[in-house]
Protein backbone atom coordinates (compact mmCIF):
# COMPACT_ATOMS: atom_id res chain seq x y z
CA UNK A 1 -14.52 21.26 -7.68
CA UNK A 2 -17.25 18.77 -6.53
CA UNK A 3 -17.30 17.20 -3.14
CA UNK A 4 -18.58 13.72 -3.90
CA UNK A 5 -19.27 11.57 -0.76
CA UNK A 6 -18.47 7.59 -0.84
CA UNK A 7 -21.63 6.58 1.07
CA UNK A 8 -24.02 9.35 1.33
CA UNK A 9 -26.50 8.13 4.06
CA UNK A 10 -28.35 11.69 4.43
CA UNK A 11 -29.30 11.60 0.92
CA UNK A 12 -31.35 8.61 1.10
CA UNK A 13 -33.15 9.86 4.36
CA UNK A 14 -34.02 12.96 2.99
CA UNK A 15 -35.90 11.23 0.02
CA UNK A 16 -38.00 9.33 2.26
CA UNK A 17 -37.87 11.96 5.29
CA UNK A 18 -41.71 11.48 6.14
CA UNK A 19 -41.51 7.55 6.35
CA UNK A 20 -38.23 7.30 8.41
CA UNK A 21 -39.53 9.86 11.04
CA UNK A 22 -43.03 8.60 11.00
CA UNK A 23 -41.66 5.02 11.84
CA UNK A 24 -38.79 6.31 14.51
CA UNK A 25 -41.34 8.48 16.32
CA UNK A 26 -44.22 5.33 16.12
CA UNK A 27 -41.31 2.99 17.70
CA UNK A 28 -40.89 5.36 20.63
CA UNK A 29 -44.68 6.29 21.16
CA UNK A 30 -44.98 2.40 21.71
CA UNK A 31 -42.05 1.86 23.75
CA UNK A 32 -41.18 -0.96 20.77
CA UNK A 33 -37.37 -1.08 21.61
CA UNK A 34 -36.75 -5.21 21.88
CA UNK A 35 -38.63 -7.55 19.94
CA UNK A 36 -42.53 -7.11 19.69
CA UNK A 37 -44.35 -6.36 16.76
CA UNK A 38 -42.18 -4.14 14.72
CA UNK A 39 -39.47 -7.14 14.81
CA UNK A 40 -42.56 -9.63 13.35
CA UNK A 41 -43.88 -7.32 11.20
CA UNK A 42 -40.01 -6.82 9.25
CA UNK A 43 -39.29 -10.18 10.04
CA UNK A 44 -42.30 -11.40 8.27
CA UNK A 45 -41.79 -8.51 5.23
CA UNK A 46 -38.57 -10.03 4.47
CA UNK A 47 -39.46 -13.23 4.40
CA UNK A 48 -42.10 -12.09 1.70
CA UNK A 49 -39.56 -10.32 -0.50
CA UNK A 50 -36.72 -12.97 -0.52
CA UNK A 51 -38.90 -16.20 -0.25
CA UNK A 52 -38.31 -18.45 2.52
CA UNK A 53 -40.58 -19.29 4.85
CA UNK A 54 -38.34 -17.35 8.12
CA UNK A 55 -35.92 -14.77 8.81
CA UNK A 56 -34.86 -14.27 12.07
CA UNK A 57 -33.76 -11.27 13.04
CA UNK A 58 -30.61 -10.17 15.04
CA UNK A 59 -27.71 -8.46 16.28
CA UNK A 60 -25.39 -8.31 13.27
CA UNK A 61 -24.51 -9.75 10.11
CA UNK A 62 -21.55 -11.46 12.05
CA UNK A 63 -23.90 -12.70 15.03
CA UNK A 64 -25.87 -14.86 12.25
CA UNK A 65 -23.50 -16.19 10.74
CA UNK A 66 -21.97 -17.62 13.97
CA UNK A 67 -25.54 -18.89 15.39
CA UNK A 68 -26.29 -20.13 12.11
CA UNK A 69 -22.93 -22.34 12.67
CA UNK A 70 -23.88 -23.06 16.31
CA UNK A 71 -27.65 -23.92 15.40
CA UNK A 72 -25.75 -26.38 12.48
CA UNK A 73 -23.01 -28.09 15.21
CA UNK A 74 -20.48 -26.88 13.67
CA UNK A 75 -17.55 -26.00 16.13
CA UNK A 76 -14.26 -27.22 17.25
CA UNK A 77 -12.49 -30.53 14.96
CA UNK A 78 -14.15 -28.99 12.12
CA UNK A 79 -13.49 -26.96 9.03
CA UNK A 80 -15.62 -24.63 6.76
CA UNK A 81 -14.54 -23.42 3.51
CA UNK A 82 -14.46 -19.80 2.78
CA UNK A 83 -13.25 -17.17 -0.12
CA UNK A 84 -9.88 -15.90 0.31
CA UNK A 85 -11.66 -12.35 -0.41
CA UNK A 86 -13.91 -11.34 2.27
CA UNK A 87 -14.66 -9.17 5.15
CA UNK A 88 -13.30 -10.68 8.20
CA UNK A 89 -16.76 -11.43 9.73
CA UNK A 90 -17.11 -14.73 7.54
CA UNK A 91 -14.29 -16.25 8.40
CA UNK A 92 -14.23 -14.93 12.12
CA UNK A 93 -17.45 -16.03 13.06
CA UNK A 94 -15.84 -19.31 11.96
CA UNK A 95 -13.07 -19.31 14.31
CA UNK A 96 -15.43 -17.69 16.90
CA UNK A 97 -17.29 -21.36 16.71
CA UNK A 98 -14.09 -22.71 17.27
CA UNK A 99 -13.32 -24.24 13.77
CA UNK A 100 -10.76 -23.57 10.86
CA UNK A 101 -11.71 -21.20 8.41
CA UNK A 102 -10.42 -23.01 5.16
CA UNK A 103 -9.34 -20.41 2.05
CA UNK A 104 -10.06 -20.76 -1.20
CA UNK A 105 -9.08 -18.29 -3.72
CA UNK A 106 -11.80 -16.48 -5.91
CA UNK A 107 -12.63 -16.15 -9.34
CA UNK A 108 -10.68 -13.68 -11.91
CA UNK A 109 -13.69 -11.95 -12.79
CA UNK A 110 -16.21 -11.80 -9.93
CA UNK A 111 -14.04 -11.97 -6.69
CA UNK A 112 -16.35 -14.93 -5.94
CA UNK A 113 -14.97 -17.98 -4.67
CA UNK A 114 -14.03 -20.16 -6.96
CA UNK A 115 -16.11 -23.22 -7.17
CA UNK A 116 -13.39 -25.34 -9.05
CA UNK A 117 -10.94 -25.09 -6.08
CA UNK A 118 -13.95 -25.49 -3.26
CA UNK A 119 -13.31 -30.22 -4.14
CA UNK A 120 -9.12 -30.03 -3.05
CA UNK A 121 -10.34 -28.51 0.27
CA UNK A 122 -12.32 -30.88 1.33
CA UNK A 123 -11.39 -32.95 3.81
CA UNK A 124 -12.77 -35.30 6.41
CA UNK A 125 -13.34 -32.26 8.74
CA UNK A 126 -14.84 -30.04 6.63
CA UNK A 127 -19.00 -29.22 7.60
CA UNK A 128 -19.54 -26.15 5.60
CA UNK A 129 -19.17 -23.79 2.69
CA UNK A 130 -20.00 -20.14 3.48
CA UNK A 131 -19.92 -18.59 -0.40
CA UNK A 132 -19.92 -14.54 -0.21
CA UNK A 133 -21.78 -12.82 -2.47
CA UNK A 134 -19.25 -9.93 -2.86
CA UNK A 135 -19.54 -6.64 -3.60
CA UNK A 136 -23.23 -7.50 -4.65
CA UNK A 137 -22.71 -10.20 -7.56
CA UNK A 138 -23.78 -13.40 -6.72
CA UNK A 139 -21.32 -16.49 -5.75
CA UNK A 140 -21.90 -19.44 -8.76
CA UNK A 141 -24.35 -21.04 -6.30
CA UNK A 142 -25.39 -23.84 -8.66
CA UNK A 143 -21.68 -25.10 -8.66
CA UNK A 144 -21.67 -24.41 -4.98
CA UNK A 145 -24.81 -26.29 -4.16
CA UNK A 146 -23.60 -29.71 -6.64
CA UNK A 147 -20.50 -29.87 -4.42
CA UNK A 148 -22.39 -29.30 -1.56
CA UNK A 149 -24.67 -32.27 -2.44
CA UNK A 150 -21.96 -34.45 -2.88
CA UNK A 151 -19.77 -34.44 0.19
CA UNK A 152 -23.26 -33.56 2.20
CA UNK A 153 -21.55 -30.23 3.44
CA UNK A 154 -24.39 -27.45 4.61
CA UNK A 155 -24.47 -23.73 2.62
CA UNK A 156 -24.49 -20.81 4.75
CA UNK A 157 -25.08 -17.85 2.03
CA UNK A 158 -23.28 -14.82 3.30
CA UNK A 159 -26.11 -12.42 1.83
CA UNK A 160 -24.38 -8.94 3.69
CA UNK A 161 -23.49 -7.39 -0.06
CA UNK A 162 -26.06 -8.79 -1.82
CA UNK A 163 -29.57 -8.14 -0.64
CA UNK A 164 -31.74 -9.07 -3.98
CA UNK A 165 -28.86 -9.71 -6.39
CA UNK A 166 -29.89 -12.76 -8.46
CA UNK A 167 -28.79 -15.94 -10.82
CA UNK A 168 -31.81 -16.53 -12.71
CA UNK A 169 -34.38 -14.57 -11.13
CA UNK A 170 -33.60 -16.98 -8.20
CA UNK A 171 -32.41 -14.71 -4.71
CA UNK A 172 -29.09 -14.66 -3.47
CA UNK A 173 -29.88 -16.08 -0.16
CA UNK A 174 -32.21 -18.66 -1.45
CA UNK A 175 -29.93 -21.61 -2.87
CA UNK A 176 -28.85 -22.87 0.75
CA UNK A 177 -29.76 -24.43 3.67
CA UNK A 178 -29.18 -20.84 5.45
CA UNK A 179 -28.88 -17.61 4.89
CA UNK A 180 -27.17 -14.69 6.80
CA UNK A 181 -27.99 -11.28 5.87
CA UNK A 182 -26.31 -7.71 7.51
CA UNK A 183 -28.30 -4.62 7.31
CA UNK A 184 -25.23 -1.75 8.36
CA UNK A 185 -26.03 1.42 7.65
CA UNK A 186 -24.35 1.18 4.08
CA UNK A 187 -25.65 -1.80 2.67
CA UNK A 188 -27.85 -1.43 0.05
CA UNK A 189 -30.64 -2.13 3.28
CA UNK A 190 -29.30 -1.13 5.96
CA UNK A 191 -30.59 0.00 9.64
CA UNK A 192 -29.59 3.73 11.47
CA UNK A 193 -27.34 1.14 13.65
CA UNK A 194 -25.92 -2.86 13.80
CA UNK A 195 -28.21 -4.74 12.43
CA UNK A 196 -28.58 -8.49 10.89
CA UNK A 197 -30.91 -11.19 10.17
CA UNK A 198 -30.66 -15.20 9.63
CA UNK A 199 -32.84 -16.31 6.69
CA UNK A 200 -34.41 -20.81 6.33
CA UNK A 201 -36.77 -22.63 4.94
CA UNK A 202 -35.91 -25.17 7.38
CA UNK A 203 -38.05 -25.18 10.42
CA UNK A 204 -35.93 -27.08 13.01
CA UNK A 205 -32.92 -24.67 12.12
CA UNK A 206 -35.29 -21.20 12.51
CA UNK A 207 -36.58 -22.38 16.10
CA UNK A 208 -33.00 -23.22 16.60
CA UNK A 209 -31.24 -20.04 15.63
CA UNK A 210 -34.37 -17.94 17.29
CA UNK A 211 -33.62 -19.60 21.09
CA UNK A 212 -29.47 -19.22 20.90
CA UNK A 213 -30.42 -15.37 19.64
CA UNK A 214 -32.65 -14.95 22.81
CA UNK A 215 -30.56 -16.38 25.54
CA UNK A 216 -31.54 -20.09 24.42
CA UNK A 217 -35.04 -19.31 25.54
CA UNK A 218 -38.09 -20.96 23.99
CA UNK A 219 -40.63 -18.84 26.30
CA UNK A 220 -39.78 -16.67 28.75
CA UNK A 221 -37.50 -18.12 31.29
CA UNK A 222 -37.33 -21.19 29.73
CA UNK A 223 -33.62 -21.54 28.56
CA UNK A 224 -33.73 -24.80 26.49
CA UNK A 225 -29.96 -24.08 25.72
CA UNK A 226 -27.37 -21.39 26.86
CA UNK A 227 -27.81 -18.38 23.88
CA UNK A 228 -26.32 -15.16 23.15
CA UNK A 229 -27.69 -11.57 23.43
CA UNK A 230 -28.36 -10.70 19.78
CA UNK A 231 -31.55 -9.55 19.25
CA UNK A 232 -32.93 -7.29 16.37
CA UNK A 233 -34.18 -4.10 18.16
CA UNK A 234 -37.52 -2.69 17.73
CA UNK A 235 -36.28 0.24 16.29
CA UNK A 236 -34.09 -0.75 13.74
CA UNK A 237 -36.68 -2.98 12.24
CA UNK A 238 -39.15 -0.45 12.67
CA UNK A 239 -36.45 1.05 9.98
CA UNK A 240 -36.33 -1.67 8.07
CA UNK A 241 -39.25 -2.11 7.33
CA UNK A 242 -39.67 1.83 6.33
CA UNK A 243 -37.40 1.47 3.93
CA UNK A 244 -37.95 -2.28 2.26
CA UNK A 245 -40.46 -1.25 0.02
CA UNK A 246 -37.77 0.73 -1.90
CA UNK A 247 -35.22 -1.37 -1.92
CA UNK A 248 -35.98 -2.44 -5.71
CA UNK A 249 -36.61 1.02 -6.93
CA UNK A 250 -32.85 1.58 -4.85
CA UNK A 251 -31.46 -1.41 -6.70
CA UNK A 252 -33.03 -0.61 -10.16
CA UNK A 253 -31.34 2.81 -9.68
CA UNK A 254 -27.50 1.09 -8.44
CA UNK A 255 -27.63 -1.18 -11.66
CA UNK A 256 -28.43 2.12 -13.86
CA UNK A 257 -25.64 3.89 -12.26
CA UNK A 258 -22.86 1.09 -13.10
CA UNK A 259 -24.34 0.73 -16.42
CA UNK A 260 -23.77 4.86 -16.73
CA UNK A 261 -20.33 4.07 -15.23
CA UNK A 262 -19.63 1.49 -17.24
CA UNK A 263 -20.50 3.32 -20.73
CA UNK A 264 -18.54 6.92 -19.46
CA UNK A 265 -15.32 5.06 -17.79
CA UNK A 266 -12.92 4.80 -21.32
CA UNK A 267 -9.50 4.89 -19.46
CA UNK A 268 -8.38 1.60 -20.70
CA UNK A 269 -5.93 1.08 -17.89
CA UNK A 270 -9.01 0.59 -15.87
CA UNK A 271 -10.60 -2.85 -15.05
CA UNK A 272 -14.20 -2.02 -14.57
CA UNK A 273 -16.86 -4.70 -12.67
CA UNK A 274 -17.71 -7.56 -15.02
CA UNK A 275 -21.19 -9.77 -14.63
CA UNK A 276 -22.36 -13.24 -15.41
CA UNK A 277 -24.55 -13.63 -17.85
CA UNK A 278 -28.22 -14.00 -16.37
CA UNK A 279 -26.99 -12.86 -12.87
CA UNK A 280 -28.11 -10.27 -11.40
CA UNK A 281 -25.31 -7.78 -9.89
CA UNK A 282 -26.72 -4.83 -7.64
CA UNK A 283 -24.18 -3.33 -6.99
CA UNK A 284 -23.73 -2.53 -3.27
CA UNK A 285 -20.32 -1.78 -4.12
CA UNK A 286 -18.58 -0.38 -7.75
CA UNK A 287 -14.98 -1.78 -7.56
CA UNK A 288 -12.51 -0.51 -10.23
CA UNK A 289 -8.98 -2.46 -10.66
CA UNK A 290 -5.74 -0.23 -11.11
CA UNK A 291 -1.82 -1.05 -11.37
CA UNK A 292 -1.56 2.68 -9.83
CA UNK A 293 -4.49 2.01 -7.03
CA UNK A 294 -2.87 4.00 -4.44
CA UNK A 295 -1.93 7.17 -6.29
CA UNK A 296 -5.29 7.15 -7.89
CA UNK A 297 -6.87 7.12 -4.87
CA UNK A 298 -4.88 10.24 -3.68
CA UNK A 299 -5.62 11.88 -7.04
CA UNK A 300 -9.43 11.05 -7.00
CA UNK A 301 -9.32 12.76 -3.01
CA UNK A 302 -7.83 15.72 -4.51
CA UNK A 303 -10.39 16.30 -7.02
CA UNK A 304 -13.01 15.47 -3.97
CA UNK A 305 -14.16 12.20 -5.03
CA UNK A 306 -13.98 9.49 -1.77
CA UNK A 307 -12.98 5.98 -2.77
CA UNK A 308 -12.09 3.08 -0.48
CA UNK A 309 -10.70 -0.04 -0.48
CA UNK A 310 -12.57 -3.25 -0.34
CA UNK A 311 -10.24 -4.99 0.44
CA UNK A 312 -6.63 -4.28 1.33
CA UNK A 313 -5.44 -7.82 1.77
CA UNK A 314 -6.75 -10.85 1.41
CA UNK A 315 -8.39 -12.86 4.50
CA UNK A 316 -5.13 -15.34 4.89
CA UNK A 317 -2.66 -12.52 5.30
CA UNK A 318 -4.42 -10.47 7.95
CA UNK A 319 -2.04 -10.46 11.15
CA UNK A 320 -4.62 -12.63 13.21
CA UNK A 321 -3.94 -15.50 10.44
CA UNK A 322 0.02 -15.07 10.72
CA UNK A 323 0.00 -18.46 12.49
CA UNK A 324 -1.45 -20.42 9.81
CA UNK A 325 1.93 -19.21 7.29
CA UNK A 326 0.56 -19.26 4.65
CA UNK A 327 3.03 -18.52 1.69
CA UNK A 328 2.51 -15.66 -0.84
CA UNK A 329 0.76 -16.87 -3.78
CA UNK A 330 -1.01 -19.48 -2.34
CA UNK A 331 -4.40 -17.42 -3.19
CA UNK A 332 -2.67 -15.57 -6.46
CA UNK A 333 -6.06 -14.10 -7.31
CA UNK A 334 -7.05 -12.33 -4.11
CA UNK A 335 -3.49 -11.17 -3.49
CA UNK A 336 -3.33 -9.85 -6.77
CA UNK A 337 -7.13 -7.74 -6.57
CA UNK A 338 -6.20 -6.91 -3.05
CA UNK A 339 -3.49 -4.95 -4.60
CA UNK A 340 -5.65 -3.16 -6.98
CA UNK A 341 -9.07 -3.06 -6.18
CA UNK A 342 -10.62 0.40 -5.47
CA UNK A 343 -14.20 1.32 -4.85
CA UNK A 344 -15.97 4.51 -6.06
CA UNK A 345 -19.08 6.03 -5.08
CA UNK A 346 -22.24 3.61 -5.48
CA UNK A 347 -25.56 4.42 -4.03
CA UNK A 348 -29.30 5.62 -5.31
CA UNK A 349 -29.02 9.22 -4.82
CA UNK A 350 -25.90 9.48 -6.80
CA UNK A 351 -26.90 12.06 -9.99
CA UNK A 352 -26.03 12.00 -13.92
CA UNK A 353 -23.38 14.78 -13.26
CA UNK A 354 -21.41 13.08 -10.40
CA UNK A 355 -21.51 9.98 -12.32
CA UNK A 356 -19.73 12.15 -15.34
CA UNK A 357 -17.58 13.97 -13.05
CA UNK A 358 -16.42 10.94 -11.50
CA UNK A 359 -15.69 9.37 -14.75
CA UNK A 360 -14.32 12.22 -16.52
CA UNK A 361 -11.51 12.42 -13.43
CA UNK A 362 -10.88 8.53 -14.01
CA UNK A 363 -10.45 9.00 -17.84
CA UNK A 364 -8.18 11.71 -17.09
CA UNK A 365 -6.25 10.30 -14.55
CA UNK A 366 -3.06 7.54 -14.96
CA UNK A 367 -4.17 3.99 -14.03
C-alpha cells in the first residue's frame, strides 16, 4: 500500500534544496528579518510577474484583505458582497472592518460566485465585491467588473487560491481595483510561515495600504494614521522570491496532473473539476464531488491516500453567523457542494504512479 501525502511540502524543498538554503542562510548572514531589501526585491518580482505597478507585502492573506478595506473606507453602515463558498478569512476580514459580509451563492460548476445573483444584493450600503478565485479557477471577473461599474462598487480580488490562474491570458488579480494575495505554506506560492501581500495599480491606495501595514507610518516615526503590525518579514520574502521563478514550471506541472486525473478518474459517480473555456484553472486544489463523501474519505485513508475537505459548510452556516438565521437553502448551491466536495492530492511533485494509484482506488471505490 502507498502512503500518499495531501500536501507534501518536503518534496518541493528538496527539488530546489540549494536555492531555499542559499536564500535562508543569505537572510540571516544580513540580519534581513523586517523589511529591507529582500521585502523590495520580492515585492518588486511580483509585481513583474502579475503586472501591476505595486504589491505590498504583509502579514497574511487575511491582514490584506482587511487593510485593503480600511485603505478603501469601508467599515461600519456598510456591506460587501461575498461567495457563500469561501474560507472564513474573506468574509471575516469583512466583519473585522466592522461591516456585513453579504452572501451570495456560487456557480454549479466552478464554486465561483455567481455573478447573476451579485445585482439582488445590492443595496444602498453595499461598497464592495470581494470575488474568490476558488480552489484556483478564476471568478467570471468580466461579469464582476460590469456590475461593479455600474453601481460604482470597488473589486477586491481574493487571489489566495489562485496565484497565476487566468481568463484570457489576463491574471487573476489583475481585473480590480485591488488585489489580495496569501502565500501559506500550501498555496501553490507559499512562504515556510504566514505570509500575504496586497497587489494595485492605483498609487494613492499602495501608499495607503503600505502606512496602515507599518503602524500608519510614512517615515520613521511619522504615524500619518494609526496602522497595524503586519509586515512581510525578510525571511519569508527572501523565500519567496527563491521560489517565484518556478512557480510556472509548478503550475504547468498542477494543470498536467488534473488533466492525468481527469483522463484516469472513470467512476461515473464522481463529479470531477470542470473549467471555463479560455480560463485558466491551476489548480491549487483538485476537488472531487461524491453523494458518499464521507465514507470515501475513510476508504481513500485506508488505502493511504489523504483527502480533505474544502469546505465543510458553507460561510452562512458557520456558528459565528448563527445570528444572521439564515434558513437552509437560501445558498442551495454551496450547501449542496459543502456536502460533497472532497479534495485529493494536488501539488508538483506528485508522480505518474500516485496519480494512477489514486485514481485506480477512486474507480474502485462506491461514490
Amino acid at each position: 500500500m502507498q502512503k500518499i501525502p495531501f500536501v507534501d511540502l518536503y518534496a518541493q524543498y528538496k527539488s530546489i534544496q540549494n536555492e531555499m538554503d542559499a536564500a535562508i542562510k543569505t537572510s540571516i548572514q544580513n540580519t534581513s528579518f523586517i523589511g529591507g531589501n529582500p521585502v523590495r526585491e520580492f515585492e518588486t518580482a511580483f509585481a513583474g510577474f502579475i503586472g501591476l505597478k505595486h504589491v505590498i507585502g504583509c502579514g497574511n492573506g487575511t491582514d490584506s484583505i482587511e487593510i485593503l478595506l480600511q485603505a478603501y473606507g469601508i467599515g461600519k453602515g456598510h456591506e460587501v458582497i461575498v461567495p457563500a463558498a469561501s474560507w472564513i478569512s474573506t468574509s471575516e476580514a469583512v466583519s473585522a472592518r466592522g461591516a456585513t459580509p453579504v452572501f451570495v451563492d456560487v456557480e454549479e460548476d466552478y464554486f465561483n460566485i455567481n455573478p447573476a445573483l451579485i445585482e439582488a444584493a445590492i443595496t444602498a450600503n453595499t461598497k464592495a465585491i470581494i470575488p474568490v478565485h476558488l480552489y484556483g479557477h478564476p471568478a467570471d471577473m468580466p461579469a464582476i467588473m460590469a456590475i461593479a461599474k455600474k453601481y460604482n462598487l470597488i473589486v477586491i480580488e481574493d487571489c489566495a487560491q489562485s496565484h497565476a490562474s487566468a481568463i484570457h491570458e489576463k491574471l487573476a488579480g489583475t481585473f480590480g481595483h485591488a488585489a489580495s494575495f496569501s502565500f501559506y505554506p500550501g498555496k501553490n506560492l507559499g512562504a515556510y510561515g504566514d505570509a500575504g501581500c496586497m497587489a494595485t495599480s492605483d498609487d494613492a491606495i499602495a501608499e495607503k495600504v503600505r502606512m496602515i501595514a507599518n503602524h500608519g507610518q510614512k517615515g520613521k516615526h511619522n504615524h500619518i494614521m494609526e496602522g497595524r503590525n503586519s509586515r512581510l518579514d525578510g525571511l519569508q520574502a527572501a523565500i519567496l522570491s527563491a521560489k517565484l521563478p518556478y512557480l510556472h514550471q509548478w503550475t504547468n506541472a498542477r494543470i498536467a496532473l488534473a488533466a492525468q486525473y481527469n483522463t484516469s478518474i472513470t467512476n461515473a459517480g464522481l463529479g470531477l473539476p470542470k473549467t471555463k473555456q479560455k480560463y485558466k484553472h491551476v489548480f491549487h486544489l483538485y476537488v472531487i464531488r461524491s453523494n458518499k463523501r464521507d465514507a470515501l474519505k475513510d476508504e481513500l485513508n485506508a488505502l493511504g491516500i489523504e483527502t480533505a475537505i474544502h469546505y465543510p459548510c458553507a460561510l452562512p452556516f458557520l456558528s459565528c453567523y448563527a445570528d444572521r438565521n439564515f434558513a437552509a437553502g437560501s445558498f442551495p448551491v454551496a450547501e449542496a457542494w459543502a456536502k460533497k466536495v472532497l479534495s485529493i492530492p494536488m501539488y508538483a511533485e506528485l508522480t505518474t504512479t500516485q496519480i494512477e494509484y489514486i485514481a485506480s482506488a477512486l474507480n474502485n471505490l462506491p461514490a
